[in-house]
Protein backbone atom coordinates (compact mmCIF):
# COMPACT_ATOMS: atom_id res chain seq x y z
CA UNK A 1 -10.09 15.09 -20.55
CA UNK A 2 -11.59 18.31 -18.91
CA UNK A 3 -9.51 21.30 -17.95
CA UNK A 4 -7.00 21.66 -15.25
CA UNK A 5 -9.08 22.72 -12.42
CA UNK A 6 -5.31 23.92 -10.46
CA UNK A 7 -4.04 25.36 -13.25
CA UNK A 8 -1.32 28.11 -12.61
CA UNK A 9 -0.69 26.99 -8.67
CA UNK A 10 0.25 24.21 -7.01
CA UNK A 11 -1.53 21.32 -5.21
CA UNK A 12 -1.76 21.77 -1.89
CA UNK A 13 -1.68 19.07 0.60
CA UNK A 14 -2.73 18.30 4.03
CA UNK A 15 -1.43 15.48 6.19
CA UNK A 16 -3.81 13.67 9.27
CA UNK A 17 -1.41 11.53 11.45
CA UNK A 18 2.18 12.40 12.12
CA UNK A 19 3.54 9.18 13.40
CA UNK A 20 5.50 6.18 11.50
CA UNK A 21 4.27 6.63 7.82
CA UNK A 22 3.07 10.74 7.80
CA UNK A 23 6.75 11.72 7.35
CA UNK A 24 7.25 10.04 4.26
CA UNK A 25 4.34 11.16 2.73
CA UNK A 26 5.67 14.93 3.69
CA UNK A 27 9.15 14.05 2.38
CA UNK A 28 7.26 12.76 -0.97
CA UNK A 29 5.49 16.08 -1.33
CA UNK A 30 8.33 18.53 -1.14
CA UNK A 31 10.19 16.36 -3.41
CA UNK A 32 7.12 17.01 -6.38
CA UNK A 33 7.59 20.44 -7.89
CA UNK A 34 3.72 20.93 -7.98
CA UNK A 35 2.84 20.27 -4.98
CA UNK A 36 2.99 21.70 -1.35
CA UNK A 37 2.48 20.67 1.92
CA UNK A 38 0.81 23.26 3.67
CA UNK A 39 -1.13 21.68 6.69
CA UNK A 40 -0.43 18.72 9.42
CA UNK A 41 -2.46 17.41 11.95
CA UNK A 42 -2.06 14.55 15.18
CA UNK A 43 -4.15 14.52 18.23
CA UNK A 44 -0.78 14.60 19.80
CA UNK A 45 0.09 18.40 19.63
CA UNK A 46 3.76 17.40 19.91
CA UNK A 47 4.15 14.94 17.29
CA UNK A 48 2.28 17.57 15.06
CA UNK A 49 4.44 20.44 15.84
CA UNK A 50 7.74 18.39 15.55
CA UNK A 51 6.74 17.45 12.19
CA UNK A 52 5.69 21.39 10.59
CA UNK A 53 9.12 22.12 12.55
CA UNK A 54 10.89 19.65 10.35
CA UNK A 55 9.37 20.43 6.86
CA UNK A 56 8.78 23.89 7.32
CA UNK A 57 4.51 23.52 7.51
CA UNK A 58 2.94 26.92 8.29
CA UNK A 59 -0.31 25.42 9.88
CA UNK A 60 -0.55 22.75 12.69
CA UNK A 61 -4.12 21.32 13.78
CA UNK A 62 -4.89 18.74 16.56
CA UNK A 63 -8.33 18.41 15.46
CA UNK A 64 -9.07 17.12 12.13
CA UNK A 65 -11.85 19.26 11.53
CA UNK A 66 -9.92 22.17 11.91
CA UNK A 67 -7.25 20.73 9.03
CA UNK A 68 -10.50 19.86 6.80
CA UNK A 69 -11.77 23.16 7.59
CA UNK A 70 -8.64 24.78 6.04
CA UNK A 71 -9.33 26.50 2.76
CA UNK A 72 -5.48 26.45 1.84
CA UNK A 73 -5.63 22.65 1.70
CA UNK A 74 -6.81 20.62 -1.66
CA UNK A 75 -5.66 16.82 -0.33
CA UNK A 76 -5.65 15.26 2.54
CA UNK A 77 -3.71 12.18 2.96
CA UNK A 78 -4.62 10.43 5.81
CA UNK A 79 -1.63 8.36 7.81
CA UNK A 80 -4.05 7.69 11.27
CA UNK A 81 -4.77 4.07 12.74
CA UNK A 82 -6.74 1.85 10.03
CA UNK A 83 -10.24 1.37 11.51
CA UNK A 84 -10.58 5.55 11.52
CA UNK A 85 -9.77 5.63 7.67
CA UNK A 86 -13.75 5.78 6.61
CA UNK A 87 -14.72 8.36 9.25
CA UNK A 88 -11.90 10.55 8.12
CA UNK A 89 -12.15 10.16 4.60
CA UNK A 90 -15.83 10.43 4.57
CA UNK A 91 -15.32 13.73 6.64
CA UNK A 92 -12.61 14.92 3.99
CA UNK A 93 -14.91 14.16 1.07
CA UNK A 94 -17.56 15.61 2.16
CA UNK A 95 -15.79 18.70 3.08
CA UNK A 96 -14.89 19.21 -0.78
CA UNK A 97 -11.18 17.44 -0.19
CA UNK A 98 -9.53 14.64 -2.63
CA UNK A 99 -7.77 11.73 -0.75
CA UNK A 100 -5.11 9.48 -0.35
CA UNK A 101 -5.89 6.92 2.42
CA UNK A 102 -3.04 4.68 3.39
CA UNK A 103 -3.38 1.02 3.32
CA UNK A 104 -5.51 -0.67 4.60
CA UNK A 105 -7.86 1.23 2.83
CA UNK A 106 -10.28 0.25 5.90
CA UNK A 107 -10.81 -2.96 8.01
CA UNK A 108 -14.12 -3.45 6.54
CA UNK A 109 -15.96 -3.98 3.27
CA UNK A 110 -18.74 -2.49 4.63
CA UNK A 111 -16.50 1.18 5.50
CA UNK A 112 -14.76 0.77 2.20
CA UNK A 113 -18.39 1.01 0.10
CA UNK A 114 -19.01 4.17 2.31
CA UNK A 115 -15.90 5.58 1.44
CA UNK A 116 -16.44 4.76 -2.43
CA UNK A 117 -20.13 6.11 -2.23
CA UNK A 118 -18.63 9.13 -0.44
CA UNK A 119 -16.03 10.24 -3.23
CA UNK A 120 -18.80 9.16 -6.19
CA UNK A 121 -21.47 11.79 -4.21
CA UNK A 122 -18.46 14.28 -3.97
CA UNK A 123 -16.93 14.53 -7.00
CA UNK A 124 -13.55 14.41 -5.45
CA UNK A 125 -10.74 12.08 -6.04
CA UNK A 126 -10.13 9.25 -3.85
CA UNK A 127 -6.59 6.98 -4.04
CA UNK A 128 -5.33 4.30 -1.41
CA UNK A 129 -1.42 3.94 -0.98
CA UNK A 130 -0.05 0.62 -2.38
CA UNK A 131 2.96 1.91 -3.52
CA UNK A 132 4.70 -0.65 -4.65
CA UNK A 133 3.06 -0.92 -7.99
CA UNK A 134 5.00 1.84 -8.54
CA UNK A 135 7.98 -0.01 -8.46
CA UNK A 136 10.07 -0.37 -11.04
CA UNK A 137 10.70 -4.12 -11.05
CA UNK A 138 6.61 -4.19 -10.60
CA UNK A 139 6.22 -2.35 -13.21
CA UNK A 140 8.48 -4.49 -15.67
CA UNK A 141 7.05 -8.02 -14.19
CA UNK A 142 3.30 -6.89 -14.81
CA UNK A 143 4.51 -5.65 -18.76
CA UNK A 144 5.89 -9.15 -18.94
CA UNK A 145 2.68 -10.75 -18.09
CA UNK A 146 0.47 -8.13 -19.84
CA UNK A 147 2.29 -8.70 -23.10
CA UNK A 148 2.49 -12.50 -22.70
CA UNK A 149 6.19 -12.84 -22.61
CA UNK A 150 5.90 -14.38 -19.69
CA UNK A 151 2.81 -17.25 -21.12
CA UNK A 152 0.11 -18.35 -18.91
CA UNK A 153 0.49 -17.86 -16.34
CA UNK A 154 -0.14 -21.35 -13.64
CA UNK A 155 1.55 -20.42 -10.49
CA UNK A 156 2.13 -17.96 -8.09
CA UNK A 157 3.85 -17.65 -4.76
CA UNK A 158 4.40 -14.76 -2.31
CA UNK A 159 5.99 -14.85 0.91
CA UNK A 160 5.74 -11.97 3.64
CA UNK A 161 8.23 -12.99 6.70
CA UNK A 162 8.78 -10.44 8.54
CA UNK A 163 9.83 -9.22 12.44
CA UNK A 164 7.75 -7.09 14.52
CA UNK A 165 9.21 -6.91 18.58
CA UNK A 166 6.21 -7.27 21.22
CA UNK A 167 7.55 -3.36 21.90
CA UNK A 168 6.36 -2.80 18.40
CA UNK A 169 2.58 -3.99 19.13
CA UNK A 170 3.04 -2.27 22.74
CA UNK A 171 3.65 0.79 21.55
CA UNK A 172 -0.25 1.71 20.75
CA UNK A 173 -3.44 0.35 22.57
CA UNK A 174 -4.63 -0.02 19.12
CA UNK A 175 -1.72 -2.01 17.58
CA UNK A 176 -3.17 -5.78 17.93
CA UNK A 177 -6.62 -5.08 18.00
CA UNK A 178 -9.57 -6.13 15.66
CA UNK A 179 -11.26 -2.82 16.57
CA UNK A 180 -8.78 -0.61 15.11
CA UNK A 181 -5.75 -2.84 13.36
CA UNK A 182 -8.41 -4.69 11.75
CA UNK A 183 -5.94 -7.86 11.68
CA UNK A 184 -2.44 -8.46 12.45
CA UNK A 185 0.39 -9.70 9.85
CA UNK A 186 -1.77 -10.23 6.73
CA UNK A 187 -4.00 -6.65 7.37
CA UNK A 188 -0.85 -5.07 8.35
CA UNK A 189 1.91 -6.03 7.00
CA UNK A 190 1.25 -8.09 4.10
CA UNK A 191 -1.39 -6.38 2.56
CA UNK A 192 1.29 -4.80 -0.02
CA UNK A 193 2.19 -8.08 -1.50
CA UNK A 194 -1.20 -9.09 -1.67
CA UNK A 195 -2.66 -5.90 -3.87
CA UNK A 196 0.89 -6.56 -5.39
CA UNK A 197 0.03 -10.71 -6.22
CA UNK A 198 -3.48 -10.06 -7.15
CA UNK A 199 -2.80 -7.28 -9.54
CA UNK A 200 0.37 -9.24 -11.16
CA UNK A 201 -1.83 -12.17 -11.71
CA UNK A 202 -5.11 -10.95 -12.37
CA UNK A 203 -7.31 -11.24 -9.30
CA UNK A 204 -7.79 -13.84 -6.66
CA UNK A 205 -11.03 -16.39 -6.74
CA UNK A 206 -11.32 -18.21 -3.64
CA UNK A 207 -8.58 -18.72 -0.64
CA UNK A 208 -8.11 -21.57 1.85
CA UNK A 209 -6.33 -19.98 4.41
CA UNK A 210 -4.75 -20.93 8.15
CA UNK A 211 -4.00 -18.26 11.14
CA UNK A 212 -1.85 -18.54 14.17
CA UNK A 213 -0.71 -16.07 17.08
CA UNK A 214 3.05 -17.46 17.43
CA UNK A 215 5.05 -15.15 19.62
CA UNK A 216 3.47 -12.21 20.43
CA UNK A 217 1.63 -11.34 23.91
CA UNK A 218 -1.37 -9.09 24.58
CA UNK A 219 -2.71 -8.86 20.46
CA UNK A 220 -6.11 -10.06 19.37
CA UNK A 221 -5.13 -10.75 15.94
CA UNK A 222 -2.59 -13.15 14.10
CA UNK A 223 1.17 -12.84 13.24
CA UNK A 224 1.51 -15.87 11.33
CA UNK A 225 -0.63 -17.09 8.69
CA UNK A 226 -0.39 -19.52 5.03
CA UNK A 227 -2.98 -19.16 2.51
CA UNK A 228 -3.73 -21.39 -0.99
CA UNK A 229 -5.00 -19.09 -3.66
CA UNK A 230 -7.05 -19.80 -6.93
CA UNK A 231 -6.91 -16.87 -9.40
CA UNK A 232 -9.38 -15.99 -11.83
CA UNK A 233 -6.85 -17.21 -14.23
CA UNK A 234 -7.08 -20.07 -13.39
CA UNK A 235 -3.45 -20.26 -12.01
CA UNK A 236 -2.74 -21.65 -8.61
CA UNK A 237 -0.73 -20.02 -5.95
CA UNK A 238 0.61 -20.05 -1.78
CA UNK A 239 0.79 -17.05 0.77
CA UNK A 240 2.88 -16.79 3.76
CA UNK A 241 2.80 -13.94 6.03
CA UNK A 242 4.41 -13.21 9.58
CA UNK A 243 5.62 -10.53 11.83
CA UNK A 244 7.19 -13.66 14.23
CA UNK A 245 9.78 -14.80 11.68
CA UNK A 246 13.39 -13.36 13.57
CA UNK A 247 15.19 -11.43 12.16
CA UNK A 248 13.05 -10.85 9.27
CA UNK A 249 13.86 -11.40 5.31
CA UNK A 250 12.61 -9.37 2.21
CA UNK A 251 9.15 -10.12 1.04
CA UNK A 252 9.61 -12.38 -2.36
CA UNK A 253 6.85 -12.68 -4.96
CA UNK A 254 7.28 -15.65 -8.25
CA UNK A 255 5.91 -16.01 -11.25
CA UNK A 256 5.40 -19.19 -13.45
CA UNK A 257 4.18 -19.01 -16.60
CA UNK A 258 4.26 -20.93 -19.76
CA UNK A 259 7.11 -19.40 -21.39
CA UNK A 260 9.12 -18.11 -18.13
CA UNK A 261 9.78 -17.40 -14.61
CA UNK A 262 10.06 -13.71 -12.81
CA UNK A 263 10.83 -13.58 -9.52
CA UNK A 264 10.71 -10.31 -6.96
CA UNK A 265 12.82 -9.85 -4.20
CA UNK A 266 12.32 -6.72 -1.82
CA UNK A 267 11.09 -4.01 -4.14
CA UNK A 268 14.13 -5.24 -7.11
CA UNK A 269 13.70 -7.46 -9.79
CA UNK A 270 15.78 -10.65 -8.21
CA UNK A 271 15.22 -12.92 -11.63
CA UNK A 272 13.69 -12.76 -14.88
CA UNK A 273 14.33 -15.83 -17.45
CA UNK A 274 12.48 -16.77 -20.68
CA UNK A 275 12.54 -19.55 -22.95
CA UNK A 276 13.49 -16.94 -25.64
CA UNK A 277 17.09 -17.30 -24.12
CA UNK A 278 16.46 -13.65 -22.29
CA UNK A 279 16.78 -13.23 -18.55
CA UNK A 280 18.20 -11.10 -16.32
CA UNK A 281 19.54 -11.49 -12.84
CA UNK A 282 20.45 -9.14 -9.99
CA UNK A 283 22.17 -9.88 -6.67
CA UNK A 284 22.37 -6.26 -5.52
CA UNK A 285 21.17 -6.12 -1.92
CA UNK A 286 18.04 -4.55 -1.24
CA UNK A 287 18.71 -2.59 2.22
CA UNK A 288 15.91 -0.59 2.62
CA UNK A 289 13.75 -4.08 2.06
CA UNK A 290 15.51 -5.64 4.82
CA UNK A 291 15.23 -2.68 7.39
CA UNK A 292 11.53 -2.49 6.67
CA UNK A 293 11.47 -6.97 6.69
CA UNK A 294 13.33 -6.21 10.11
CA UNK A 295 10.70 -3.72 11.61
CA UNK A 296 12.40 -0.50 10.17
CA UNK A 297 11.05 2.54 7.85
CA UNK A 298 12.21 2.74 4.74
CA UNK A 299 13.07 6.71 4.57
CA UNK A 300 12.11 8.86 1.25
CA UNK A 301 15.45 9.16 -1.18
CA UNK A 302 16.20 11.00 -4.40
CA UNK A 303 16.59 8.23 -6.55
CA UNK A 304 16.61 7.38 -9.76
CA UNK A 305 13.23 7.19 -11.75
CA UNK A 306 14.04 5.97 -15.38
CA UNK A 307 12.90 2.55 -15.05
CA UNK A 308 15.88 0.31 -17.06
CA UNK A 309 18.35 2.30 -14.47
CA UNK A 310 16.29 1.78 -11.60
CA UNK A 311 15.73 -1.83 -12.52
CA UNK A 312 19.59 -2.67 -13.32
CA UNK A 313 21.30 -0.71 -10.65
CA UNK A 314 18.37 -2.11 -7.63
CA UNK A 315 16.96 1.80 -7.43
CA UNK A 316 14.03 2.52 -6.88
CA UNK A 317 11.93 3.80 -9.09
CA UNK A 318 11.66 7.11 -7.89
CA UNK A 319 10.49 6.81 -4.68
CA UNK A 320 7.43 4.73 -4.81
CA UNK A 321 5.05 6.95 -2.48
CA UNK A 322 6.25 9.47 -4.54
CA UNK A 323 5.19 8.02 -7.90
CA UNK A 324 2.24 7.40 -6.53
CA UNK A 325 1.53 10.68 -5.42
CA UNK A 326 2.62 12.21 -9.21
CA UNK A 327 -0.13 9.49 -10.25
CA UNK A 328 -2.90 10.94 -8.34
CA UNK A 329 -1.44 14.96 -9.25
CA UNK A 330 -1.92 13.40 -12.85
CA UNK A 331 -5.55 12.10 -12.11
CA UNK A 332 -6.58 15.71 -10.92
CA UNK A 333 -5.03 17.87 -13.53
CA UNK A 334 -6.12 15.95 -16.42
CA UNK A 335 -10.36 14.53 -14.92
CA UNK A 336 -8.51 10.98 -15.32
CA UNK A 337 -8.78 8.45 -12.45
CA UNK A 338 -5.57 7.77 -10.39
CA UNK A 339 -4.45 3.75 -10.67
CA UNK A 340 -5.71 2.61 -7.06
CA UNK A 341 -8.92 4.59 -6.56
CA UNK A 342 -11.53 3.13 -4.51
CA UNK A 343 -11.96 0.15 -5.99
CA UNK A 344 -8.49 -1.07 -6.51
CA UNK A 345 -8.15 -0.12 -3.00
CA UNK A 346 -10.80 -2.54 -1.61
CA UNK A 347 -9.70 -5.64 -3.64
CA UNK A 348 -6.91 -6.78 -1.18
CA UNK A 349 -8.96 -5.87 1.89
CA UNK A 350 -11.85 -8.18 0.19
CA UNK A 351 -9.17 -11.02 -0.15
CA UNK A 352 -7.60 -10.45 2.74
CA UNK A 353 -11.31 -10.65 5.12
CA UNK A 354 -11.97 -13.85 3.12
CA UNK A 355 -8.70 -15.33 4.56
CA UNK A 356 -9.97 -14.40 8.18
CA UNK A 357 -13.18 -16.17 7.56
CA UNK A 358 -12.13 -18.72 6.06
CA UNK A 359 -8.97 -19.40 8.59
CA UNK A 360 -12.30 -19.36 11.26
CA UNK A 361 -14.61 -21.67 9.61
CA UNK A 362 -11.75 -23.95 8.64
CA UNK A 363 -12.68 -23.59 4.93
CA UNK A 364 -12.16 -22.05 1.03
CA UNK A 365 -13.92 -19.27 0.59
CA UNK A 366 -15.11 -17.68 -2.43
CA UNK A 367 -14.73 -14.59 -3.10
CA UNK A 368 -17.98 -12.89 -4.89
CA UNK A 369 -17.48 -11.33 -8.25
CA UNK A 370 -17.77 -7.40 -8.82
């Protein structure tokens, strides 16, 4: 464990992209005592300015050299379109920044290995957002597993079915596109439950997968699409996802194992039971789930973060951008590495590509083994 290179100050942060997702990153800063937002930056001066005017940010930028430039800044998380994350992040990097990318991490394998070679050469940290291991109910279902209460685990299920109005894919000439949205309701969307499955479970082998543009106009890429999964486990397991399902519902993950079932609704834990004669069940709505199922933002909320409470009263754990922000604070004090660095990022994009290909070539497809 090597020194704390910040020690005696706080880390300062930069933010690249003010639109949907940027504000809750800023609202997850100011709510960590050591840390500060210091810098935004949009390459529309008016989104970038409305957001310092909201939380109080002394510099605004419109170029993001200018932000990287900035001597004030230590992070920069980066909140812009998908297929810009490498470029960015490489820039960042290489300009003696740490990062937090959010998901996708990129919208190729090939930009995600320049990324990772990028923070190895520099030195610097690199995390990607998938928050919602940070959950509380995550958190609980993967100790379950880890410690075997759960058994073997033999199947799996997740299902993404969401709503997303043709104003929502209108609203950017990138939203839609392979260029620059990489994908549509799996790349997008779904991606969370997938890092979410794969991570539960223990990694996905090979995928048989099926794609379909449904209801939406003028995109490139799919909103509906049902995958078969074999995991390195050897358990077996289904994917839906879909941005066409009206009015949307809150994603749902299950687990099977041996010795008991766990089942995830929204971010809460909807079901636990074990053949011990233990299990739990909660019906408390999860609202924020279904604004966000709905095409909605969940916003960031002082909540709760002791895990049985958040668990048994449907809080969240924390907030979940926010815990995984502390995580990465944590990584750079202490010369640990945060839990999704480069690598952890790349898995779900890896799985996710292999469901494009093999929804194309009308196939399974193997993933190759890192």
């Amino acid at each position: 464990m090597s020194q704390d290179p910040y020690l005696n100050r706080k880390i300062r942060f930069g933010i690249v992209g003010c639109g949907a997702i940027g504000p809750t990153h800023a609202g997850a800063i100011q709510q960590i005592e050591d840390a500060q937002l210091v810098a935004v930056g949009d390459v529309v001066p008016e989104r970038a300015k409305s957001m310092a005017e909201k939380f109080g940010v002394p510099n605004v930028y419109t170029h993001v050299d200018d932000l990287l430039n900035d001597k004030a800044v230590d992070v920069v998380c980066l909140a812009t379109p998908s297929g810009t994350h490498a470029q960015s992040a490489i820039a960042a990097l290489q300009a003696g920044k740490h990062v937090i990318v959010e998901k996708p991490m990129e919208i190729s394998l090939d930009a995600c290995d320049r990324m990772i070679a990028a923070q190895q050469r520099s030195g610097r940290q690199l995390a990607v957002i998938s928050q919602h291991r940070f959950d509380a109910a995550s958190q609980l279902v993967k100790e379950l597993i880890d410690t075997g209460k759960l058994g073997k685990i033999f199947l799996a299920t997740a299902e993404v079915k969401w709503w997303r109005t043709q104003e929502y894919y209108d609203s950017g000439d990138w939203r839609g596109t392979w260029a620059l949205d990489g994908g549509g309701a799996l790349m997008n969307q779904a991606i969370h439950t997938i890092d979410l499955l794969q991570w539960l479970v223990g990694g996905v082998a090979s995928v048989f997968a099926k794609t379909k543009t449904a209801s939406h106009e003028r995109i490139e890429v799919e909103d509906t699409a049902v995958a078969t999964l074999n995991f390195h486990n050897g358990a077996i397991g289904t994917f839906v996802a879909s941005t066409a399902a009206y009015d949307g519902l809150p994603v749902r993950i299950d687990v099977f194992g041996t010795q008991g079932t766990a089942i995830l609704e929204g971010d809460r834990l909807k079901l636990v039971t074990l053949k011990t004669g233990e299990s739990f069940v909660t019906e408390r709505a999860a609202a924020h789930a279904l604004s966000v199922a709905k095409g909605g933002t969940a916003s960031v909320k002082d909540q709760a973060s002791h895990r049985e409470a958040a668990v048994e009263q449907g809080a969240v754990w924390g907030d979940a951008h926010r815990a995984q922000i502390q995580d990465f604070l944590h990584a750079l004090r202490t010369g640990t590495k945060p839990l999704i660095d480069g690598k952890s990022g790349r898995d779900p994009v890896e799985i996710i590509l292999a469901m494009y290909d093999s929804a194309k070539m009308g196939q399974p497809v193997t993933l190759q083994q890192r």
